[in-house]
C-alpha atoms as a PDB file:
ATOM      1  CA  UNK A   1     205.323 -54.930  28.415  1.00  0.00           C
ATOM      2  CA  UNK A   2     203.988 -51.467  27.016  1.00  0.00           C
ATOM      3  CA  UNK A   3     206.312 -49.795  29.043  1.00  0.00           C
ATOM      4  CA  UNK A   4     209.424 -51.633  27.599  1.00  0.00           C
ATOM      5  CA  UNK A   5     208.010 -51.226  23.626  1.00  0.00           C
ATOM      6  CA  UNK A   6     206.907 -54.983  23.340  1.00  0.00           C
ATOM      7  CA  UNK A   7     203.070 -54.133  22.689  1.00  0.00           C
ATOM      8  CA  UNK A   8     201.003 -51.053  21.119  1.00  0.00           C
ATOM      9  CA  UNK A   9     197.752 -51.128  23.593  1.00  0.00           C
ATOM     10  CA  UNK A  10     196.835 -53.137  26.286  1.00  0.00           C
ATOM     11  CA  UNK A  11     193.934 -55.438  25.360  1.00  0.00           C
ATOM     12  CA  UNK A  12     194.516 -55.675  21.507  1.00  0.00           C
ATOM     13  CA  UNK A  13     196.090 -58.731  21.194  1.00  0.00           C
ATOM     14  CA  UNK A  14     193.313 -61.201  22.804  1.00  0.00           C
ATOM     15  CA  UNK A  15     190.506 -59.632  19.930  1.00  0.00           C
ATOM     16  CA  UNK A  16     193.018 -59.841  17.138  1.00  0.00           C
ATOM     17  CA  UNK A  17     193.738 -63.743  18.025  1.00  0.00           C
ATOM     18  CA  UNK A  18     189.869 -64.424  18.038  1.00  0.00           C
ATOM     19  CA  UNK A  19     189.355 -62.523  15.352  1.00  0.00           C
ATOM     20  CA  UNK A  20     192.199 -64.015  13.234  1.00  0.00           C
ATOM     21  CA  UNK A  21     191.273 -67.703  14.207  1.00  0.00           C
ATOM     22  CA  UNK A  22     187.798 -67.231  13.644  1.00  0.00           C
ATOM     23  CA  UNK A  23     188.407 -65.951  10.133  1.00  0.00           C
ATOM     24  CA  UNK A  24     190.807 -69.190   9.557  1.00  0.00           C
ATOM     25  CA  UNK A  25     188.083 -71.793  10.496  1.00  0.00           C
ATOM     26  CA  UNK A  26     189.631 -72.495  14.268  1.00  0.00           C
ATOM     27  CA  UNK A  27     188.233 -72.890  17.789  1.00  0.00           C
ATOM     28  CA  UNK A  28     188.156 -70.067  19.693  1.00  0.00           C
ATOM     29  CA  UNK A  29     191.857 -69.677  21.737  1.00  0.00           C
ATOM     30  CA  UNK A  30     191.691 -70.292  25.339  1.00  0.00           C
ATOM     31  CA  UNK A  31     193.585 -67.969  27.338  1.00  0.00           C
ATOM     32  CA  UNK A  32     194.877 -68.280  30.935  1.00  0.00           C
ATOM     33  CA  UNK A  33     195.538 -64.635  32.410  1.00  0.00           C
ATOM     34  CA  UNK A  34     197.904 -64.531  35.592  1.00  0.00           C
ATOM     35  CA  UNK A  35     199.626 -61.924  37.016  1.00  0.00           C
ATOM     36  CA  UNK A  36     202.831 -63.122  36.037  1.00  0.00           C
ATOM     37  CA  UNK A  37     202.329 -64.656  32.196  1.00  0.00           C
ATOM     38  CA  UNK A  38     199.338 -65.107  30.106  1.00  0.00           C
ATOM     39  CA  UNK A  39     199.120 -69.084  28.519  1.00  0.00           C
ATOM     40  CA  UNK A  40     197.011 -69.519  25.178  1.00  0.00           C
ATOM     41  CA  UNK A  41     195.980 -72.432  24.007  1.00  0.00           C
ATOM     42  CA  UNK A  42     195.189 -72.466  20.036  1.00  0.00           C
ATOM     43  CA  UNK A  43     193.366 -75.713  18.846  1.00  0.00           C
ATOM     44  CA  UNK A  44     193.728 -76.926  15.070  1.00  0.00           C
ATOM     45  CA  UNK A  45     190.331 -76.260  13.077  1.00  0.00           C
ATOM     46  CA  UNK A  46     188.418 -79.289  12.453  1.00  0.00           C
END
């Protein structure tokens, strides 16, 4: 995905989710990291 101009640096995406749903009151995402795909599950505040 860097390679092809999709993303800036690995890695920055997963602490900028956190840090964003934190900020807005939600649960921590849960993320699924495979080889092939990465699945994130974002859960409504409460």
């Amino acid at each position: 995905m860097k390679n092809m101009g999709f993303m800036q640096r690995f890695g920055i995406g997963i602490e900028t989710a956190r840090r964003t749903l934190a900020a807005n009151g939600n649960p921590p995402p849960e993320f699924d990291v495979q080889d092939a795909f990465v699945l994130v599950t974002v859960r409504r505040r409460p």
